[in-house]
PDB file of N, CA and C in Angstrom:
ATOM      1  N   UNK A   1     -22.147 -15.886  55.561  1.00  0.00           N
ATOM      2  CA  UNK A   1     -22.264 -16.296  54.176  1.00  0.00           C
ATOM      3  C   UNK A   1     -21.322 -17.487  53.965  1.00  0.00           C
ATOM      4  N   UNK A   2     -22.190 -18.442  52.866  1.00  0.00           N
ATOM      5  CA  UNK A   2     -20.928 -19.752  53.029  1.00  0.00           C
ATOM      6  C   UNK A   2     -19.740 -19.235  51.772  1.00  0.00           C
ATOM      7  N   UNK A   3     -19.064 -20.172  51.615  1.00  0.00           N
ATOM      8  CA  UNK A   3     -18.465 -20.434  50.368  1.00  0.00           C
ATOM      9  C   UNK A   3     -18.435 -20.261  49.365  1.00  0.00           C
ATOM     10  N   UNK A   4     -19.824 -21.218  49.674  1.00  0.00           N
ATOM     11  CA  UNK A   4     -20.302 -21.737  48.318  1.00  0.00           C
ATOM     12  C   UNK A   4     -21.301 -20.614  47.873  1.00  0.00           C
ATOM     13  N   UNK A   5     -21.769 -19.728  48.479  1.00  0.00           N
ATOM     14  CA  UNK A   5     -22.979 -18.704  48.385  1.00  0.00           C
ATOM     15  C   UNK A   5     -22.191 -17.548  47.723  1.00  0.00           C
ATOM     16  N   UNK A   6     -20.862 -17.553  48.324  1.00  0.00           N
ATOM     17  CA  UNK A   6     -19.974 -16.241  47.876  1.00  0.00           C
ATOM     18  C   UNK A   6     -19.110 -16.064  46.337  1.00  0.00           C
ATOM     19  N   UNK A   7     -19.318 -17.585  46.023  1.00  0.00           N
ATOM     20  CA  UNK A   7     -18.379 -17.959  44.715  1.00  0.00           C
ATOM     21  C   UNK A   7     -20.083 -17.822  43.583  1.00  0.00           C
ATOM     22  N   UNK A   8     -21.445 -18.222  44.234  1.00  0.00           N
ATOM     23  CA  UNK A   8     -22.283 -18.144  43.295  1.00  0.00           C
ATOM     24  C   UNK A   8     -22.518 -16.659  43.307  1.00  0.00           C
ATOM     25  N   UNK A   9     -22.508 -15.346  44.165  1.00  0.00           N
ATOM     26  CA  UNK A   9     -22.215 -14.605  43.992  1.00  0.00           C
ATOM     27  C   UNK A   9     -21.502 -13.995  42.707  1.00  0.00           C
ATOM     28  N   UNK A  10     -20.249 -14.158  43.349  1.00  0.00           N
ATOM     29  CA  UNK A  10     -18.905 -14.051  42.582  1.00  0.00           C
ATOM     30  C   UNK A  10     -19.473 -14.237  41.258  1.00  0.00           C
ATOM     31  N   UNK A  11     -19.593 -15.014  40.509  1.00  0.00           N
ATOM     32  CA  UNK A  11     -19.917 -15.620  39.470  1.00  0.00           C
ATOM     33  C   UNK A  11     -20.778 -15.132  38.914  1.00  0.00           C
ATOM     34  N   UNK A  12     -21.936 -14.792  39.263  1.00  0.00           N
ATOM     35  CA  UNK A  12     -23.218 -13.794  38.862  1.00  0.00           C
ATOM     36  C   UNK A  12     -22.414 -12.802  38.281  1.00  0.00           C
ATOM     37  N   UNK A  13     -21.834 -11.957  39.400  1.00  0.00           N
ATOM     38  CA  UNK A  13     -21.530 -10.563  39.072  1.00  0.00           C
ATOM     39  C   UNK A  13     -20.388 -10.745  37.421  1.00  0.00           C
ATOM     40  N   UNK A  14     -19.418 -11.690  37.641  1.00  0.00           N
ATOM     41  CA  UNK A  14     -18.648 -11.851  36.523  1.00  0.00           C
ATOM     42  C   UNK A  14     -19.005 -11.695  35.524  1.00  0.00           C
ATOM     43  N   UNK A  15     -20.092 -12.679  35.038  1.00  0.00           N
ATOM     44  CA  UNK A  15     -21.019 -13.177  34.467  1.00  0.00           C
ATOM     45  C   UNK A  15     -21.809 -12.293  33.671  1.00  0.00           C
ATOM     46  N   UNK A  16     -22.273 -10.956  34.709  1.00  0.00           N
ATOM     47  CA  UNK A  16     -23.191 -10.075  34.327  1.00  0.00           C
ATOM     48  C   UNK A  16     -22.508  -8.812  33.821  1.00  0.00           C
ATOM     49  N   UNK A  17     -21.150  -8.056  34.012  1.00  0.00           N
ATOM     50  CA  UNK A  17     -20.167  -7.579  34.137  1.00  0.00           C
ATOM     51  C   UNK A  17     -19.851  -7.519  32.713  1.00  0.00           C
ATOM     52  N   UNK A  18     -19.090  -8.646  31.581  1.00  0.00           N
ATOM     53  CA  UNK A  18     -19.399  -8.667  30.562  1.00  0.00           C
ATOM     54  C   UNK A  18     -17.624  -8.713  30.536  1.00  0.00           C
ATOM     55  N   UNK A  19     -16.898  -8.506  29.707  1.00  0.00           N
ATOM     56  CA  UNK A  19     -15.927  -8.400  28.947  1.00  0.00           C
ATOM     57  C   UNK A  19     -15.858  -6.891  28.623  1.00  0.00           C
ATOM     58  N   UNK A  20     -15.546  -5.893  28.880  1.00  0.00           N
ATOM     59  CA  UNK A  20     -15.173  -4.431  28.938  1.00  0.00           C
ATOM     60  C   UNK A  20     -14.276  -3.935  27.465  1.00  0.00           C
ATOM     61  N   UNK A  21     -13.051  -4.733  27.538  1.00  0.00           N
ATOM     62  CA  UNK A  21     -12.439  -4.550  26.546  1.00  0.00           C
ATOM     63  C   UNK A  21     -10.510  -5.619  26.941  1.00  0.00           C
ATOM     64  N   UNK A  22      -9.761  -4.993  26.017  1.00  0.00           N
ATOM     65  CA  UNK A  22      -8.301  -6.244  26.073  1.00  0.00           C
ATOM     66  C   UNK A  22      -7.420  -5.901  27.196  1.00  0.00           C
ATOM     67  N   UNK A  23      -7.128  -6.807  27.490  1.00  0.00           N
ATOM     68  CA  UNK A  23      -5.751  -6.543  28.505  1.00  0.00           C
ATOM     69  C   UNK A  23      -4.756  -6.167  27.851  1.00  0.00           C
ATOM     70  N   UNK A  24      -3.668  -5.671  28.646  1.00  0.00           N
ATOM     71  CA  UNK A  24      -2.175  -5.356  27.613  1.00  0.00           C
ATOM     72  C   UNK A  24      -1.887  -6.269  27.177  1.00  0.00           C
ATOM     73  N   UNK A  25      -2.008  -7.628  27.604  1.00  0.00           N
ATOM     74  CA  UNK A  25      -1.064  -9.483  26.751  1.00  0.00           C
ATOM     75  C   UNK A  25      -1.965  -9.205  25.628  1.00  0.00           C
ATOM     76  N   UNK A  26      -3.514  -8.923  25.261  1.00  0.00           N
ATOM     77  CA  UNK A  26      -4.284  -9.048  24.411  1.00  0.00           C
ATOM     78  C   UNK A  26      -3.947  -7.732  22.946  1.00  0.00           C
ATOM     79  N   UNK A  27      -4.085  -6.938  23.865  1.00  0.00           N
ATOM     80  CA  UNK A  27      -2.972  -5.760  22.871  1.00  0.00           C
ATOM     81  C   UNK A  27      -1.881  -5.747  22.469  1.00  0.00           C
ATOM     82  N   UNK A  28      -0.830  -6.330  23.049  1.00  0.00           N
ATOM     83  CA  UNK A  28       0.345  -6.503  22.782  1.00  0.00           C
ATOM     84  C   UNK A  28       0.545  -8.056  21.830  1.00  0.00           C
ATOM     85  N   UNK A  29      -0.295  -8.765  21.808  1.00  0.00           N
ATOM     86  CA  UNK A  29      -0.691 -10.172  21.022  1.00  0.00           C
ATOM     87  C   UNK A  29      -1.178  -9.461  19.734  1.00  0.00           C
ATOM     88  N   UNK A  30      -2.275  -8.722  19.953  1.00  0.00           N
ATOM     89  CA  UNK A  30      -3.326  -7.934  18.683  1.00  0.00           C
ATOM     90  C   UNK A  30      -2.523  -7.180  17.805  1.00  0.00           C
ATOM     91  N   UNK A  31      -1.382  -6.597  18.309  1.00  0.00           N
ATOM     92  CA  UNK A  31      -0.594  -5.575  17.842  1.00  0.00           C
ATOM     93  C   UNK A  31       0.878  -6.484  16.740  1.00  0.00           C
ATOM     94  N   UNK A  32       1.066  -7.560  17.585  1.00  0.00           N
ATOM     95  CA  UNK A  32       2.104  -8.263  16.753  1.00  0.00           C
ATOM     96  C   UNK A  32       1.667  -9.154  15.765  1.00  0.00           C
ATOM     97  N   UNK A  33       0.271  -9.335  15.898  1.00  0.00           N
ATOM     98  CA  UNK A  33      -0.430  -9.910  15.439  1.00  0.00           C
ATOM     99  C   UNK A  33      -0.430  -9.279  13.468  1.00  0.00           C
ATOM    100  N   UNK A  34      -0.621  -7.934  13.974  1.00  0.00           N
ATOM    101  CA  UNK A  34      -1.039  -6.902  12.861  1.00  0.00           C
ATOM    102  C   UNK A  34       0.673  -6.403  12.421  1.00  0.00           C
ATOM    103  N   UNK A  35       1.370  -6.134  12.629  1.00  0.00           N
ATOM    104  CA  UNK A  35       2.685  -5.725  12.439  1.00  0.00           C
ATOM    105  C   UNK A  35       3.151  -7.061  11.649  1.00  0.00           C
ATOM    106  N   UNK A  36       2.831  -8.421  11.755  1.00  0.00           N
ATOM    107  CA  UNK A  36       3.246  -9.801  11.537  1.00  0.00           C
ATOM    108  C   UNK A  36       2.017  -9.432   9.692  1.00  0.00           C
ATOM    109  N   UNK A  37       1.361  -9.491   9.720  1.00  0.00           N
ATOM    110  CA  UNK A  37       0.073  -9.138   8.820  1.00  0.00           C
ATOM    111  C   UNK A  37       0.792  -7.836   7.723  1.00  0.00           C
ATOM    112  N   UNK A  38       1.269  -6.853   8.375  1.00  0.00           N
ATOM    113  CA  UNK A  38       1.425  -5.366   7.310  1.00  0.00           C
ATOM    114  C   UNK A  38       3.065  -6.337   6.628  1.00  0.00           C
ATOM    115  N   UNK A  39       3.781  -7.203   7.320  1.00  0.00           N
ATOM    116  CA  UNK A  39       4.926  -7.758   6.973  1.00  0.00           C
ATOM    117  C   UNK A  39       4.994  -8.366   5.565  1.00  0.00           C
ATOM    118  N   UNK A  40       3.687  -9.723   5.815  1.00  0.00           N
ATOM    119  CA  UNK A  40       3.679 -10.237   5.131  1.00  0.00           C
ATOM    120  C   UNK A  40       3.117  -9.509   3.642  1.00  0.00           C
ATOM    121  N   UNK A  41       2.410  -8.376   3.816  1.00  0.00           N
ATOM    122  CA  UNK A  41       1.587  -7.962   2.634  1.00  0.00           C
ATOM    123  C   UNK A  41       2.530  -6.841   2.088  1.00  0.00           C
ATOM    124  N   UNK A  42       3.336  -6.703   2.775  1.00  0.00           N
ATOM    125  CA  UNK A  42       4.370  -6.134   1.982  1.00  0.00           C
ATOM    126  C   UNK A  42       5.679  -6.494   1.583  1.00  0.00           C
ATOM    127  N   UNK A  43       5.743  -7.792   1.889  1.00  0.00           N
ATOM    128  CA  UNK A  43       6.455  -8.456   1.098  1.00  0.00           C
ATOM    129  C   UNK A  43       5.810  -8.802  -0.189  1.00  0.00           C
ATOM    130  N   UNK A  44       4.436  -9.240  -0.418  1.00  0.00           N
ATOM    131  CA  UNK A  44       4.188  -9.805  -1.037  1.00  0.00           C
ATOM    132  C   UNK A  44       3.363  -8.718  -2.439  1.00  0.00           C
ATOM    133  N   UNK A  45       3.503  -7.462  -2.030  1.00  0.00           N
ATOM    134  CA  UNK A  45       2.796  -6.045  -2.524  1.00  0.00           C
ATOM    135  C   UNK A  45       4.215  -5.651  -3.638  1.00  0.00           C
ATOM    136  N   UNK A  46       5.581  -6.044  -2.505  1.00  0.00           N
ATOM    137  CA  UNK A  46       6.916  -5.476  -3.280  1.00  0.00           C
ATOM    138  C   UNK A  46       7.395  -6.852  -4.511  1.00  0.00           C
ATOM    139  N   UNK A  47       6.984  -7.810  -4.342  1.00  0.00           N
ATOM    140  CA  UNK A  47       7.165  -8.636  -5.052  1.00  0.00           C
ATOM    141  C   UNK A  47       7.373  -8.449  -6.478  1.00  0.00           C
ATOM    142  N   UNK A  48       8.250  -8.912  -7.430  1.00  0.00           N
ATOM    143  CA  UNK A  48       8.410  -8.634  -9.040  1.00  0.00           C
ATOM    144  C   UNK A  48       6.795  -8.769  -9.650  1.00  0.00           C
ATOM    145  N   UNK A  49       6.264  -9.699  -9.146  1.00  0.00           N
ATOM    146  CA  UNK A  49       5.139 -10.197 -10.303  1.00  0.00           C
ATOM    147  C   UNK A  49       3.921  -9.446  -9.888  1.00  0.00           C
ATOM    148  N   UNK A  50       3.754  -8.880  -8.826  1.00  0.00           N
ATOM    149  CA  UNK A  50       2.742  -8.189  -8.169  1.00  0.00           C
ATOM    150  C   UNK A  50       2.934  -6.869  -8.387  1.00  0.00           C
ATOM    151  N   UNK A  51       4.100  -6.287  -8.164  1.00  0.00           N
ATOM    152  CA  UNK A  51       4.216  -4.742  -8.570  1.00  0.00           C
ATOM    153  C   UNK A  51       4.380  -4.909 -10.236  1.00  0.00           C
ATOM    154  N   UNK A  52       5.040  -5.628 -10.763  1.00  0.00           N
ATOM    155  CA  UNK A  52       4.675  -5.544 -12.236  1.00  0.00           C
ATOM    156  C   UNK A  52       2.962  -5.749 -12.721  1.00  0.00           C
ATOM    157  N   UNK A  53       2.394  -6.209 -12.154  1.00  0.00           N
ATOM    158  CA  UNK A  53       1.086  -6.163 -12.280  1.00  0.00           C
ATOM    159  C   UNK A  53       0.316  -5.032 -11.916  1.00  0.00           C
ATOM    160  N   UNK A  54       0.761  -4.419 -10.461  1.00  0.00           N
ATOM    161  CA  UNK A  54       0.423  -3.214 -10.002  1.00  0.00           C
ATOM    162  C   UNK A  54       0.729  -1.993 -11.317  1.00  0.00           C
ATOM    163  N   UNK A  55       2.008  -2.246 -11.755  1.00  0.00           N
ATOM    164  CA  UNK A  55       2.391  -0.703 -12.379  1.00  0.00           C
ATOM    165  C   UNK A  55       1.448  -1.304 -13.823  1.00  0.00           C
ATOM    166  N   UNK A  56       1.076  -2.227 -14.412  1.00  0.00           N
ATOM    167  CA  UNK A  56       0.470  -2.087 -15.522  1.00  0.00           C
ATOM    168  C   UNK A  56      -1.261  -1.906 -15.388  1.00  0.00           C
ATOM    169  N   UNK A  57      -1.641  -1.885 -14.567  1.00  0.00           N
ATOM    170  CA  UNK A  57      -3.001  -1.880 -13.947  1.00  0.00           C
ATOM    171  C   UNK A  57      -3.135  -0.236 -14.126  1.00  0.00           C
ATOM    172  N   UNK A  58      -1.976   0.301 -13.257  1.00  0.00           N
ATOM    173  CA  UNK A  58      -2.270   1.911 -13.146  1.00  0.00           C
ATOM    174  C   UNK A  58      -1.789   2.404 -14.553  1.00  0.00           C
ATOM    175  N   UNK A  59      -0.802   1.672 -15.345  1.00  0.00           N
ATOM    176  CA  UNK A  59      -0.518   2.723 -16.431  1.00  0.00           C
ATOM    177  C   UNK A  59      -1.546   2.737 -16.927  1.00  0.00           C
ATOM    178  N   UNK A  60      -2.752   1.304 -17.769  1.00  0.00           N
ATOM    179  CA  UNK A  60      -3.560   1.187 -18.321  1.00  0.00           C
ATOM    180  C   UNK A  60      -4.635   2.292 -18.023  1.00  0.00           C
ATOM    181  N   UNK A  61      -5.099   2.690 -16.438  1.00  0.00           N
ATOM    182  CA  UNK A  61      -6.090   3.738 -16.097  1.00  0.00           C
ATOM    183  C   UNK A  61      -5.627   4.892 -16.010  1.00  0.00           C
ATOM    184  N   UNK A  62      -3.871   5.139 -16.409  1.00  0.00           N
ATOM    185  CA  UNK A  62      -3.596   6.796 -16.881  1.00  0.00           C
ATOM    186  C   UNK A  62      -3.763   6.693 -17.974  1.00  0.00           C
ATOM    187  N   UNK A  63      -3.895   5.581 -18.789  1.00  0.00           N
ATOM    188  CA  UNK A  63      -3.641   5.756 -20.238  1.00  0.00           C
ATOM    189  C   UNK A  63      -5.054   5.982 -21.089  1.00  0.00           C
ATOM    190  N   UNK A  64      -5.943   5.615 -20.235  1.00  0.00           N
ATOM    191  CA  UNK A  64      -7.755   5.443 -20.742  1.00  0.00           C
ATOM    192  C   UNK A  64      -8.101   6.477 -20.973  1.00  0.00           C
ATOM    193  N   UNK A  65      -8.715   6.056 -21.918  1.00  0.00           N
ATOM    194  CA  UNK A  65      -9.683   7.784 -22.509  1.00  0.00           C
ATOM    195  C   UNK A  65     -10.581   7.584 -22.080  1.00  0.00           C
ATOM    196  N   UNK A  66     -11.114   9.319 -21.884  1.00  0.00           N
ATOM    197  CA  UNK A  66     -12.094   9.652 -21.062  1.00  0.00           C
ATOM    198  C   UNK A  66     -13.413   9.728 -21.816  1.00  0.00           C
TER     199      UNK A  66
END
């Protein structure tokens, strides 16, 4: 078999094989990725103008008549 026969091989099978699922760099990227993400939204969830908005949102729907 040449080379070149074994790399078009090679390549088929890759090819056909597919993407399975992440490597650990891809998980460990995906993961800081999301930890970087819950950071920012809770900074921005604890915020004065956002939780003051939050707590008047919910008082208003304890306060609604039924």
């Amino acid at each position: 078999m040449t080379v070149a026969r074994w790399w078009s091989l090679r390549w088929r099978r890759v090819r056909a094989g597919g993407d399975a699922g992440m490597s650990t760099a891809e998980y460990a990227v995906g993961t800081l990725a999301a930890c970087a993400l819950a950071a920012v939204l809770y900074k921005v969830v604890t915020s004065g103008a956002v939780s003051a908005a939050l707590q008047e949102v919910i008082g208003k729907a304890l306060h609604a008549p039924f």
